[in-house]
PDB file of N, CA and C in Angstrom:
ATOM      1  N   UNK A   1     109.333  96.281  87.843  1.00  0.00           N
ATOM      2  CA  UNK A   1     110.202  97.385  88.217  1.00  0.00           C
ATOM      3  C   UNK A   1     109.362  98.642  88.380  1.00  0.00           C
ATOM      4  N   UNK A   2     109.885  99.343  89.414  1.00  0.00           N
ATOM      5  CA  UNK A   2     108.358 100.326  89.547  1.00  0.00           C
ATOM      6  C   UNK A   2     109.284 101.851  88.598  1.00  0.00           C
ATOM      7  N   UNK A   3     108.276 102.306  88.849  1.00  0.00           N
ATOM      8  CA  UNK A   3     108.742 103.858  87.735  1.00  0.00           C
ATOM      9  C   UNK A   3     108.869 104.641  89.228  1.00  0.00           C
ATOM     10  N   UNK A   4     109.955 105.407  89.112  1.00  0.00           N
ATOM     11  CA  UNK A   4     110.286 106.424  90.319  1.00  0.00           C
ATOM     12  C   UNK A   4     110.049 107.867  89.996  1.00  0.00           C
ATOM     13  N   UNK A   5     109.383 108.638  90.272  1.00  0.00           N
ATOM     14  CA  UNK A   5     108.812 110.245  89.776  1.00  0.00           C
ATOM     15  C   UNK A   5     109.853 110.729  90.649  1.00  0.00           C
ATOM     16  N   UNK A   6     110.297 111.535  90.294  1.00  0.00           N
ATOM     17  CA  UNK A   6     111.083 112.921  91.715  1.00  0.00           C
ATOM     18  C   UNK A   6     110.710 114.419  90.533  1.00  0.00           C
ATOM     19  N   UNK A   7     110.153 114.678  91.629  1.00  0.00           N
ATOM     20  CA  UNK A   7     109.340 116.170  91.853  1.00  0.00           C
ATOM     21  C   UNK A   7     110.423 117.336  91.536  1.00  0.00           C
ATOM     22  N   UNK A   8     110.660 118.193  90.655  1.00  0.00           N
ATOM     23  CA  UNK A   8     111.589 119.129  90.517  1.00  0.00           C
ATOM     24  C   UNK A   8     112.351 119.686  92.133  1.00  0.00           C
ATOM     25  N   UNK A   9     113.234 119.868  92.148  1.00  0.00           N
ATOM     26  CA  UNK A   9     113.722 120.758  93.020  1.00  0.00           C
ATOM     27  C   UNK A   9     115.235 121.713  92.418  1.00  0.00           C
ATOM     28  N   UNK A  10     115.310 122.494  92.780  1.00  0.00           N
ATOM     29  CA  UNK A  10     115.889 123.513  92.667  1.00  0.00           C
ATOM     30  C   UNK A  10     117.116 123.372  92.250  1.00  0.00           C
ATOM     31  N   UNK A  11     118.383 122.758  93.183  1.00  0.00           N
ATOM     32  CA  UNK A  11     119.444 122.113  92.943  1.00  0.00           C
ATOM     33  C   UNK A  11     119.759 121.270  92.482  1.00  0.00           C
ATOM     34  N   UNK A  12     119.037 119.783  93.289  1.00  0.00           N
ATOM     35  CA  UNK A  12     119.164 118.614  92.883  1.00  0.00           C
ATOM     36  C   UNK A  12     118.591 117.849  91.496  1.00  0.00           C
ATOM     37  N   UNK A  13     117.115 118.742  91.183  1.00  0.00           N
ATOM     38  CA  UNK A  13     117.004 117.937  90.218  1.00  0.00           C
ATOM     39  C   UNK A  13     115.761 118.565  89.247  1.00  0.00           C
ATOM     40  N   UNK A  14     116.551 119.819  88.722  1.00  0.00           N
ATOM     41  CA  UNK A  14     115.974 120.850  88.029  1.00  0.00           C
ATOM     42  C   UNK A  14     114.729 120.744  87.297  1.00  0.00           C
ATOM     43  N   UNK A  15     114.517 119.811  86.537  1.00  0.00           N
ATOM     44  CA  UNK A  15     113.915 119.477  85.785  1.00  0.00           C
ATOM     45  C   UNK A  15     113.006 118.255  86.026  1.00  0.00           C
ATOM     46  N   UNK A  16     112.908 117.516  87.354  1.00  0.00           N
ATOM     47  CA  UNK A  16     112.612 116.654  87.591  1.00  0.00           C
ATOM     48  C   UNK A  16     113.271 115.337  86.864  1.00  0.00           C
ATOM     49  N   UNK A  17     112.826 114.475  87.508  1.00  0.00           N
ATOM     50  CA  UNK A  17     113.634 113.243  86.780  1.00  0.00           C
ATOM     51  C   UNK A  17     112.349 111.887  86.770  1.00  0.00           C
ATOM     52  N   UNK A  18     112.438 110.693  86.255  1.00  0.00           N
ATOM     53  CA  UNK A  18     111.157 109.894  86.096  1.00  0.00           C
ATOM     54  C   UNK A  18     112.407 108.278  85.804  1.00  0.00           C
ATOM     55  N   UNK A  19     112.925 107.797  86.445  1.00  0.00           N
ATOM     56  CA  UNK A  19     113.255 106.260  86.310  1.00  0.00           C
ATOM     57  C   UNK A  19     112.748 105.110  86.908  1.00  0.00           C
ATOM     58  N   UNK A  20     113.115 103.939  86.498  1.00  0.00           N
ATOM     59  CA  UNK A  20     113.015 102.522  86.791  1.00  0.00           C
ATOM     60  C   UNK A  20     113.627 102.067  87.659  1.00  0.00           C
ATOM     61  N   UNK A  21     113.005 100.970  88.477  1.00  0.00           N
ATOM     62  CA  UNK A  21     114.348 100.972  89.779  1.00  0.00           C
ATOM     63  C   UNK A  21     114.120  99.435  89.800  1.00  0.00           C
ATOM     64  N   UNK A  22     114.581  98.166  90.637  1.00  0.00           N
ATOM     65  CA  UNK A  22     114.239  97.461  91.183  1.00  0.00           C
ATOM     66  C   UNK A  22     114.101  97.652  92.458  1.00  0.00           C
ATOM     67  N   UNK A  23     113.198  96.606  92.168  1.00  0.00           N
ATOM     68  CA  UNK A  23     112.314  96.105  93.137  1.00  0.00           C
ATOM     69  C   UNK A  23     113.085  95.755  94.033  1.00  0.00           C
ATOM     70  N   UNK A  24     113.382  95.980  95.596  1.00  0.00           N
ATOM     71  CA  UNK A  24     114.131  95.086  96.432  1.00  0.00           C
ATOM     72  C   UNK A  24     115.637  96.250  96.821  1.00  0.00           C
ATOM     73  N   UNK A  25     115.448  97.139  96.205  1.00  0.00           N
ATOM     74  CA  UNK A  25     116.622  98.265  96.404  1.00  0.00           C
ATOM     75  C   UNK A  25     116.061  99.280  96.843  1.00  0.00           C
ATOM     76  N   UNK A  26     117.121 100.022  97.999  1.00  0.00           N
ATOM     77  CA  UNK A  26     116.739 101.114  98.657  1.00  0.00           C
ATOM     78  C   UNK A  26     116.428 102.446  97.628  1.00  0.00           C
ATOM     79  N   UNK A  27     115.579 103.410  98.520  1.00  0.00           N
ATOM     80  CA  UNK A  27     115.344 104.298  97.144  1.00  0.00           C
ATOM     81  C   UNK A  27     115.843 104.834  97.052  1.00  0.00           C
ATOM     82  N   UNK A  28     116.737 105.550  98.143  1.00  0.00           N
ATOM     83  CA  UNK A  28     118.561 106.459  98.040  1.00  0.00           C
ATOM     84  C   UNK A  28     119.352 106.343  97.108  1.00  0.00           C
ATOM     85  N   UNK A  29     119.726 104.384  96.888  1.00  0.00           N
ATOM     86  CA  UNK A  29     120.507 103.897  95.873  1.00  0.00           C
ATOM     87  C   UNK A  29     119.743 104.127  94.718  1.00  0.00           C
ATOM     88  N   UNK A  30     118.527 103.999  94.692  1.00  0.00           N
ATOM     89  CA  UNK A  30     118.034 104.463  93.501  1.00  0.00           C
ATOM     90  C   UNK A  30     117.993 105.814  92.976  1.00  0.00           C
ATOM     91  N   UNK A  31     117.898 106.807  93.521  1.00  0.00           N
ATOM     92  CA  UNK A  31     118.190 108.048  93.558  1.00  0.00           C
ATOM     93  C   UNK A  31     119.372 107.982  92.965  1.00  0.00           C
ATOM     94  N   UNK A  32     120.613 107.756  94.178  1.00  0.00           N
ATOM     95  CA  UNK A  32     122.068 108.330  93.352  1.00  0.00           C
ATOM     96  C   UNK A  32     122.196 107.361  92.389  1.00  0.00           C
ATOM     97  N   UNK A  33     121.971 105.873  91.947  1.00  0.00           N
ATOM     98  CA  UNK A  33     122.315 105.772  90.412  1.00  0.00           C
ATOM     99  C   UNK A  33     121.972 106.463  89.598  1.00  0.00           C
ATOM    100  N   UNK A  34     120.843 107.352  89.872  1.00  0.00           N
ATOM    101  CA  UNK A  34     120.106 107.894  88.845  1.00  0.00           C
ATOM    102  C   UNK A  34     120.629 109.821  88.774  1.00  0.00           C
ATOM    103  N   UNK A  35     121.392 109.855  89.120  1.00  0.00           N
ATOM    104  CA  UNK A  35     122.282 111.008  89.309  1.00  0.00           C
ATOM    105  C   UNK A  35     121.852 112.033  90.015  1.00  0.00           C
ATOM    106  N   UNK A  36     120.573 111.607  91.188  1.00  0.00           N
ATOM    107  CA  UNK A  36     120.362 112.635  91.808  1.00  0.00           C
ATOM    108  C   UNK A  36     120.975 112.413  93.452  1.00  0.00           C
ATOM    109  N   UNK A  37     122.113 113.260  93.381  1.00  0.00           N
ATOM    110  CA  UNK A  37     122.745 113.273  94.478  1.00  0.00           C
ATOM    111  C   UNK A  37     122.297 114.212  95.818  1.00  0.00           C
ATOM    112  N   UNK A  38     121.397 113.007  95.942  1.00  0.00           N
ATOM    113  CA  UNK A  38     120.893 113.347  97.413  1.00  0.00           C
ATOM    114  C   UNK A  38     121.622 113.402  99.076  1.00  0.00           C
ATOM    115  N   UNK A  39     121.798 113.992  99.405  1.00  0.00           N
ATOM    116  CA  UNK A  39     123.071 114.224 100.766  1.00  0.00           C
ATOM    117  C   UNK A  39     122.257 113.048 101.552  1.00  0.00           C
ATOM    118  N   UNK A  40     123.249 112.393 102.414  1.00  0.00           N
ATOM    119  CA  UNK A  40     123.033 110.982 102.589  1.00  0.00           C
ATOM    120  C   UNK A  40     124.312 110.942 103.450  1.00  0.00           C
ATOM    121  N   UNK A  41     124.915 111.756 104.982  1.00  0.00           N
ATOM    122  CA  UNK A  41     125.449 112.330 105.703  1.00  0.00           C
ATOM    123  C   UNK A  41     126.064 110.836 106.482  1.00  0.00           C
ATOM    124  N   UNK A  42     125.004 109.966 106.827  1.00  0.00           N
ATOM    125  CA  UNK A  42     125.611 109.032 107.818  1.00  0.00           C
ATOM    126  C   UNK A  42     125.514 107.658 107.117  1.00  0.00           C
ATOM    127  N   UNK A  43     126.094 108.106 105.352  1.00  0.00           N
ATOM    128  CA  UNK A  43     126.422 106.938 104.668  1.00  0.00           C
ATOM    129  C   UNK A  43     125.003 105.709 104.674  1.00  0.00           C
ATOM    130  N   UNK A  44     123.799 106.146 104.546  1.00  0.00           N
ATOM    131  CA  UNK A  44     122.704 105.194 104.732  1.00  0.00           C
ATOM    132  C   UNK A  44     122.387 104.444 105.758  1.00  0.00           C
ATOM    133  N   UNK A  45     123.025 104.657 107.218  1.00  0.00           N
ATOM    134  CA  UNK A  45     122.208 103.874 108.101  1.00  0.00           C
ATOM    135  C   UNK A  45     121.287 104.189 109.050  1.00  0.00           C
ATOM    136  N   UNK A  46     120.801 105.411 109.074  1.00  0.00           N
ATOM    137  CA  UNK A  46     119.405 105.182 109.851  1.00  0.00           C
ATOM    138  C   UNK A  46     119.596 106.384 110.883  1.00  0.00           C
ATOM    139  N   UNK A  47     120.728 107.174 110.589  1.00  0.00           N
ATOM    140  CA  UNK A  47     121.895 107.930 112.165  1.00  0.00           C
ATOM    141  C   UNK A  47     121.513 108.930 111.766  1.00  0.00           C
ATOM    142  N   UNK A  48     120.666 109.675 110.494  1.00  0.00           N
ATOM    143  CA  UNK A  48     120.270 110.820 110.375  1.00  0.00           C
ATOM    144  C   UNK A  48     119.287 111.212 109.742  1.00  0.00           C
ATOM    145  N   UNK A  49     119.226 113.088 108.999  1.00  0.00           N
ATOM    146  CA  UNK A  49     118.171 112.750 108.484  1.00  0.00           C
ATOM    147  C   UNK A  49     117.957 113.264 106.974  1.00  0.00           C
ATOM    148  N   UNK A  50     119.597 113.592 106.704  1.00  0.00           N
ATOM    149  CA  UNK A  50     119.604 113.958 105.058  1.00  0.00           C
ATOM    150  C   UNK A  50     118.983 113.391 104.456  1.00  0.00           C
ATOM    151  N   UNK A  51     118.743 112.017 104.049  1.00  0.00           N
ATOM    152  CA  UNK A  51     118.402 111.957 102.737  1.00  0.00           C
ATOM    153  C   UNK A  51     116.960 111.874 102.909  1.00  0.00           C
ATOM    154  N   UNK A  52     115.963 112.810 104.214  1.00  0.00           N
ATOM    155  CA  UNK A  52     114.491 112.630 103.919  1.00  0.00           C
ATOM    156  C   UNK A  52     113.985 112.948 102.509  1.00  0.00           C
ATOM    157  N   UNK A  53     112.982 112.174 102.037  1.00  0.00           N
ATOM    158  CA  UNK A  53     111.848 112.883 101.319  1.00  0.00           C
ATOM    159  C   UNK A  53     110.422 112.471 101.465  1.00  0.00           C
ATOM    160  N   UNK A  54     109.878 113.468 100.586  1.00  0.00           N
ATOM    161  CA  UNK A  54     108.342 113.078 100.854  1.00  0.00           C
ATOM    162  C   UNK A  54     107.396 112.386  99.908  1.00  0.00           C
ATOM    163  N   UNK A  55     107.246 111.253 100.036  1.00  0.00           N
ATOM    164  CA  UNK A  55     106.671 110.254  99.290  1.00  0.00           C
ATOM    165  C   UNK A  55     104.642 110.979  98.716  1.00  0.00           C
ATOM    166  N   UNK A  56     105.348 111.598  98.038  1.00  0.00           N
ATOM    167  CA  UNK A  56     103.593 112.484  97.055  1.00  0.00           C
ATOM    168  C   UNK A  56     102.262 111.347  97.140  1.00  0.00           C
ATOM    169  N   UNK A  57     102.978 109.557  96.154  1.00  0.00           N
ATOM    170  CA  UNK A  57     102.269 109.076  95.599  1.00  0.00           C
ATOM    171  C   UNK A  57     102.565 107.847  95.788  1.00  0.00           C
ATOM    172  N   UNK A  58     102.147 106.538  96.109  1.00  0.00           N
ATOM    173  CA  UNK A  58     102.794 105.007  96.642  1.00  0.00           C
ATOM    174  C   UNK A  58     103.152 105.148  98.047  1.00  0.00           C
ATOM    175  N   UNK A  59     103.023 106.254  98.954  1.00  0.00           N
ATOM    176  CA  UNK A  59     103.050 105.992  99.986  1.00  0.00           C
ATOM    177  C   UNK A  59     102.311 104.622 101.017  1.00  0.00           C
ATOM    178  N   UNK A  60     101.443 104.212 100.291  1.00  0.00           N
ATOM    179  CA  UNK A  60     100.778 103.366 101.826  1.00  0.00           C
ATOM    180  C   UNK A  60     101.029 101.881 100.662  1.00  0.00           C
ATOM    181  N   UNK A  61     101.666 101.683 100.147  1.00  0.00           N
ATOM    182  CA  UNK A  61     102.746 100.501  99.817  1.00  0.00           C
ATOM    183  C   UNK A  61     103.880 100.483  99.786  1.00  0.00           C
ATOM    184  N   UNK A  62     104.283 101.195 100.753  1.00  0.00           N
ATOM    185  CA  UNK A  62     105.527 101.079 101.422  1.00  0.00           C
ATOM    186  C   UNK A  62     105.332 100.471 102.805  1.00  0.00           C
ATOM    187  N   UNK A  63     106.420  99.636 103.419  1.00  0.00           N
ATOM    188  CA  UNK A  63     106.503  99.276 104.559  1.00  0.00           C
ATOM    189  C   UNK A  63     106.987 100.140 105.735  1.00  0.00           C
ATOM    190  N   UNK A  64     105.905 100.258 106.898  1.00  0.00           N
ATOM    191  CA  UNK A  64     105.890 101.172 107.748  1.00  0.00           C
ATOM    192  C   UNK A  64     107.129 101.731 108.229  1.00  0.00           C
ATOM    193  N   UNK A  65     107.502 103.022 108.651  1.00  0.00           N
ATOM    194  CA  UNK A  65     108.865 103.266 109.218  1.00  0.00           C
ATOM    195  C   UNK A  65     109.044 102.230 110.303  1.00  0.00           C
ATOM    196  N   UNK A  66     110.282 102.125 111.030  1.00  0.00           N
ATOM    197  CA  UNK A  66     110.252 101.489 112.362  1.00  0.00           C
ATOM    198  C   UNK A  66     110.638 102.903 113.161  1.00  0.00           C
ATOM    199  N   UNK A  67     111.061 102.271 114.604  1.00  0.00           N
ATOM    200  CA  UNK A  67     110.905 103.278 115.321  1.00  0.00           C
ATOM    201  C   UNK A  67     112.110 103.970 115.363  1.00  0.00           C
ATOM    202  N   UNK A  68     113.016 103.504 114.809  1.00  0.00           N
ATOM    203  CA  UNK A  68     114.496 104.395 114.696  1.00  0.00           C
ATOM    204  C   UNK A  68     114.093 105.405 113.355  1.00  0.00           C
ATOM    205  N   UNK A  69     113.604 105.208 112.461  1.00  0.00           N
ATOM    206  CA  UNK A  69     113.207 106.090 111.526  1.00  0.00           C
ATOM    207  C   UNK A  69     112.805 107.030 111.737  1.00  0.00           C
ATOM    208  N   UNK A  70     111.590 106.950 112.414  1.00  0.00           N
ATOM    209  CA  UNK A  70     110.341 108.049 112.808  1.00  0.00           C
ATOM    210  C   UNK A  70     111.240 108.873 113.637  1.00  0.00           C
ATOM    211  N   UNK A  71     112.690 107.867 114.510  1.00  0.00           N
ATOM    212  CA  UNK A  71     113.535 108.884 115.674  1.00  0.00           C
ATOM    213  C   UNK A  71     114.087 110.236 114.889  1.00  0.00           C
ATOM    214  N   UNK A  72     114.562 109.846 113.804  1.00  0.00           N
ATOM    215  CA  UNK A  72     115.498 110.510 112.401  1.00  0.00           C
ATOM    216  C   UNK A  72     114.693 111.377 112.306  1.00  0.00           C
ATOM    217  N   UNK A  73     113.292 111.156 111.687  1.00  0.00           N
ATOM    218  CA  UNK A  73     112.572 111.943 110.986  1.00  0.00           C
ATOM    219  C   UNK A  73     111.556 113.187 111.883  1.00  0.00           C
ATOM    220  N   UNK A  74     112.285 113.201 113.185  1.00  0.00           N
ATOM    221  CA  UNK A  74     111.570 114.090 114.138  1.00  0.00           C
ATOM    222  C   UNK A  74     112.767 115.422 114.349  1.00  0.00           C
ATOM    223  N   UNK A  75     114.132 114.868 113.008  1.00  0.00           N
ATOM    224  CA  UNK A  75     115.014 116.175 113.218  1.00  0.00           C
ATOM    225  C   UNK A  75     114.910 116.519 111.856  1.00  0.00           C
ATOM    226  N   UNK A  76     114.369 116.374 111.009  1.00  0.00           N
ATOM    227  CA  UNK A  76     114.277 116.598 109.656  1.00  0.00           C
ATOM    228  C   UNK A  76     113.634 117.852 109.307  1.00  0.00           C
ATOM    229  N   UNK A  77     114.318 118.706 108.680  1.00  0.00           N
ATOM    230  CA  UNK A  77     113.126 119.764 108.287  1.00  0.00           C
ATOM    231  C   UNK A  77     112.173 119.497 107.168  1.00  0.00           C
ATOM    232  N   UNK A  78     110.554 120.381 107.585  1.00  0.00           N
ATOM    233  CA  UNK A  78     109.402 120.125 106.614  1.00  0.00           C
ATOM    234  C   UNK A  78     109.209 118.733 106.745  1.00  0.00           C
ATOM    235  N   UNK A  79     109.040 117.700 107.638  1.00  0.00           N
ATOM    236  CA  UNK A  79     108.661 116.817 108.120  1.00  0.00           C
ATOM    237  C   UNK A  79     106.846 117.013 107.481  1.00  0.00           C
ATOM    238  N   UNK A  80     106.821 115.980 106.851  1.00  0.00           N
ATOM    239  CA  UNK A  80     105.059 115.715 106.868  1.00  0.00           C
ATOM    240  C   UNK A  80     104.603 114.421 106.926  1.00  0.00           C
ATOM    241  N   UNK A  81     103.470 113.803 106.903  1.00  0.00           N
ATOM    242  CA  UNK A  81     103.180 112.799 107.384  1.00  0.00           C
ATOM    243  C   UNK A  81     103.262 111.739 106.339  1.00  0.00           C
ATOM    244  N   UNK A  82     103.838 112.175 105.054  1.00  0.00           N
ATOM    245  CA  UNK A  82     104.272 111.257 104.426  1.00  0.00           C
ATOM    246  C   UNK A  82     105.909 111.005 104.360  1.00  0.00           C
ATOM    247  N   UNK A  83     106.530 111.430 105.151  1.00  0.00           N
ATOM    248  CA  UNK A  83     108.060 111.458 104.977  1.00  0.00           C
ATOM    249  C   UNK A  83     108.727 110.262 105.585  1.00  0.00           C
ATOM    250  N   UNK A  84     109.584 110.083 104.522  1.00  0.00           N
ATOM    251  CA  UNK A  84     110.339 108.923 105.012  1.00  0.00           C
ATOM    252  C   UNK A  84     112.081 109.394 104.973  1.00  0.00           C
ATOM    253  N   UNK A  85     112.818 108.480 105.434  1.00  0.00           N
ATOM    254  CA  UNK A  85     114.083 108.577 104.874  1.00  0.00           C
ATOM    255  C   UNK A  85     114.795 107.829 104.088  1.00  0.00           C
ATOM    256  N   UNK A  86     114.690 108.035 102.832  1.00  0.00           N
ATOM    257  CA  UNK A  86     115.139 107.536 101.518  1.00  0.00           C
ATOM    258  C   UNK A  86     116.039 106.263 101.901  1.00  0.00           C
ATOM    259  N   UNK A  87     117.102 106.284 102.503  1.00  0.00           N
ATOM    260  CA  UNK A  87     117.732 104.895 103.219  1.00  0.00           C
ATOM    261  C   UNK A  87     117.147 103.673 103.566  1.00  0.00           C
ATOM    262  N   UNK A  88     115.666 104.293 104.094  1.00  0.00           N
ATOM    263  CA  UNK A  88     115.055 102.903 105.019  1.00  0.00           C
ATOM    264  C   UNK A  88     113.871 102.271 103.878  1.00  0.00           C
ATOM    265  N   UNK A  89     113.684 103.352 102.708  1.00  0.00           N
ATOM    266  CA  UNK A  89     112.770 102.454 101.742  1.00  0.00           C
ATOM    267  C   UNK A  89     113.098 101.277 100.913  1.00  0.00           C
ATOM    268  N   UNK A  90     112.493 100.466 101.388  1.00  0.00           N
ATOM    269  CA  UNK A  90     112.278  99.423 100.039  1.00  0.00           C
ATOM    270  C   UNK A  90     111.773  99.724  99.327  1.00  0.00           C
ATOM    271  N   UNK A  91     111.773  99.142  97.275  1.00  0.00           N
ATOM    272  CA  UNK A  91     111.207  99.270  96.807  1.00  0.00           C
ATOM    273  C   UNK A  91     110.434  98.280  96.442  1.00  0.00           C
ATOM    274  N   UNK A  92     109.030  98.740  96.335  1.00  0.00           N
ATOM    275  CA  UNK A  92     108.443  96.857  95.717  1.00  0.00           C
ATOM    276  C   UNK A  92     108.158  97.942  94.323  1.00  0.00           C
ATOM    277  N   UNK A  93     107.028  96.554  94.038  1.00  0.00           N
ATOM    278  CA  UNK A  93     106.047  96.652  92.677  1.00  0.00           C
ATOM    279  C   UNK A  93     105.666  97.944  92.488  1.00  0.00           C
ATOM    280  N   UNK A  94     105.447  98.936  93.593  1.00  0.00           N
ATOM    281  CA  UNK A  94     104.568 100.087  93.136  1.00  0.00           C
ATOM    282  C   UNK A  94     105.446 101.460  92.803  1.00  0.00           C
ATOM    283  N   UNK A  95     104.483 102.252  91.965  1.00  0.00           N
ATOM    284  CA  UNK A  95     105.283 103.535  91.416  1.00  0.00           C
ATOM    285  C   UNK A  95     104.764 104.203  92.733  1.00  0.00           C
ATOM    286  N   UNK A  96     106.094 105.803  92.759  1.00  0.00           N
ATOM    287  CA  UNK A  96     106.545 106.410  93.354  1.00  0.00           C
ATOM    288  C   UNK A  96     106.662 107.539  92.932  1.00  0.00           C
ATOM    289  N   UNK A  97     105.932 108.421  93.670  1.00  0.00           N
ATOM    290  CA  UNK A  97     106.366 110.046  93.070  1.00  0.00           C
ATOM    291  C   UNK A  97     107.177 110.450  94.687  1.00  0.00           C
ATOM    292  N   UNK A  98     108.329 111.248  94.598  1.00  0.00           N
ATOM    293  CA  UNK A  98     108.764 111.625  95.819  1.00  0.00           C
ATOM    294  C   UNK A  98     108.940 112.947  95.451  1.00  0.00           C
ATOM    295  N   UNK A  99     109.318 113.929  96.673  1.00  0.00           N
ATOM    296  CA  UNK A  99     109.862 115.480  96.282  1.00  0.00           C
ATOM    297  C   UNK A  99     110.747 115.348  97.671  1.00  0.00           C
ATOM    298  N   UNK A 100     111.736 115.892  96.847  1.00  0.00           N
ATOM    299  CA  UNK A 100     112.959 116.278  97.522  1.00  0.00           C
ATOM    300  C   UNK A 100     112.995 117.718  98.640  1.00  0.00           C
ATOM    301  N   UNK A 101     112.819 117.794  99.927  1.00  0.00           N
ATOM    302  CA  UNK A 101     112.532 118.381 100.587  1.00  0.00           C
ATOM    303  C   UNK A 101     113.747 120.039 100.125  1.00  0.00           C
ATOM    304  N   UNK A 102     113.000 121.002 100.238  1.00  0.00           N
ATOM    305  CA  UNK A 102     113.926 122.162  99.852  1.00  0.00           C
ATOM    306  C   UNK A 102     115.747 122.452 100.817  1.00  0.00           C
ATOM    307  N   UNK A 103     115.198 121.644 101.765  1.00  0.00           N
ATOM    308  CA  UNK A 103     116.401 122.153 102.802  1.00  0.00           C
ATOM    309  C   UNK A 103     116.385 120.475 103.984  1.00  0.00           C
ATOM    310  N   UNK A 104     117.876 120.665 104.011  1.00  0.00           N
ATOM    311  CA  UNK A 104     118.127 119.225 104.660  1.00  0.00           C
ATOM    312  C   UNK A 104     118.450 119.656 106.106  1.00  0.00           C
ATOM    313  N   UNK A 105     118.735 119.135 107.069  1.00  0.00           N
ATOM    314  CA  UNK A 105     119.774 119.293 108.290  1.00  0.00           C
ATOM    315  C   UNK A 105     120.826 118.671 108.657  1.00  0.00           C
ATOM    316  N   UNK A 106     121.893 118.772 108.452  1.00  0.00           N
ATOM    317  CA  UNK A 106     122.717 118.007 108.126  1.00  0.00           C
ATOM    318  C   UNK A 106     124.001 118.390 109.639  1.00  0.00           C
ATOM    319  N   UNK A 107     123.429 118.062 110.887  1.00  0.00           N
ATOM    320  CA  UNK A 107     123.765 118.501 112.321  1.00  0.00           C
ATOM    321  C   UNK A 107     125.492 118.204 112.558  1.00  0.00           C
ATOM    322  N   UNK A 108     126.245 117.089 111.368  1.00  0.00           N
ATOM    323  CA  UNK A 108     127.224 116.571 111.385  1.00  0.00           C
ATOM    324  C   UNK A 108     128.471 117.999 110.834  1.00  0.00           C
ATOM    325  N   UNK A 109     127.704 118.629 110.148  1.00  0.00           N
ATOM    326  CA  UNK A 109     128.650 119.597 109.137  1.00  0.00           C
ATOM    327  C   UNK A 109     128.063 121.243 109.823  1.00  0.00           C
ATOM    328  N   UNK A 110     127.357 121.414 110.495  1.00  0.00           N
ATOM    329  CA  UNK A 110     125.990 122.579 111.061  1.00  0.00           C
ATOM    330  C   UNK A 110     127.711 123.315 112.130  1.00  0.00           C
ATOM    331  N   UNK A 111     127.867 124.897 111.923  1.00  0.00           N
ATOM    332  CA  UNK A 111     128.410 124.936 112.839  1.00  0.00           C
ATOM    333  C   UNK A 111     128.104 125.491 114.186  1.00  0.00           C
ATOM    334  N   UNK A 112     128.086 125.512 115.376  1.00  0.00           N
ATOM    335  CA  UNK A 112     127.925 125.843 116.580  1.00  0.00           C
ATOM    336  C   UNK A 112     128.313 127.386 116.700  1.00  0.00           C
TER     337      UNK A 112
END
């Protein structure tokens, strides 16, 4: 079971947080069991880009984005070259430090 780090942020998760996840579960779901309610707009499938974050540490044992991901993650704010969207991760064997990006875009709720 890998150990999941999340990086303090402001709202979501003051104090930072440090849990266990399995292996084989998205890291979103791992997130909100773990009470950090990460905005997650198009219900986990791939249609946006709330629930980005940025993978600090275990990044290159993760399995590559595909190309609908990388589509997501080109509307995301603070995009860096480790960012994923929490929805599309698997988790394996390895630990994980992520940080929760300061500001989401959330184009569904945004008004005109």
């Amino acid at each position: 079971m890998p150990l999941i780090t999340v990086l303090p942020h402001p709202s979501l998760c003051p104090d930072g947080a440090s849990f266990t996840a399995r292996s084989g579960a998205f890291l979103c779901d791992a997130l909100l069991r773990n009470g950090i309610n990460l905005e997650h707009a198009c219900e986990k499938s791939c249609a946006c880009s709330t629930c980005h974050v940025i993978v600090r540490t275990g990044f290159d044992s993760l399995t590559p984005a595909a190309e609908d991901e990388e589509d997501q993650l080109d509307r995301a704010w603070g995009v860096e070259a480790k960012s994923r969207l929490s929805c599309q991760v698997v988790l394996r064997q390895d630990d994980l430090t992520v940080e929760l990006p300061r500001y989401t875009l959330n184009l569904a709720s945004e008004h005109s």
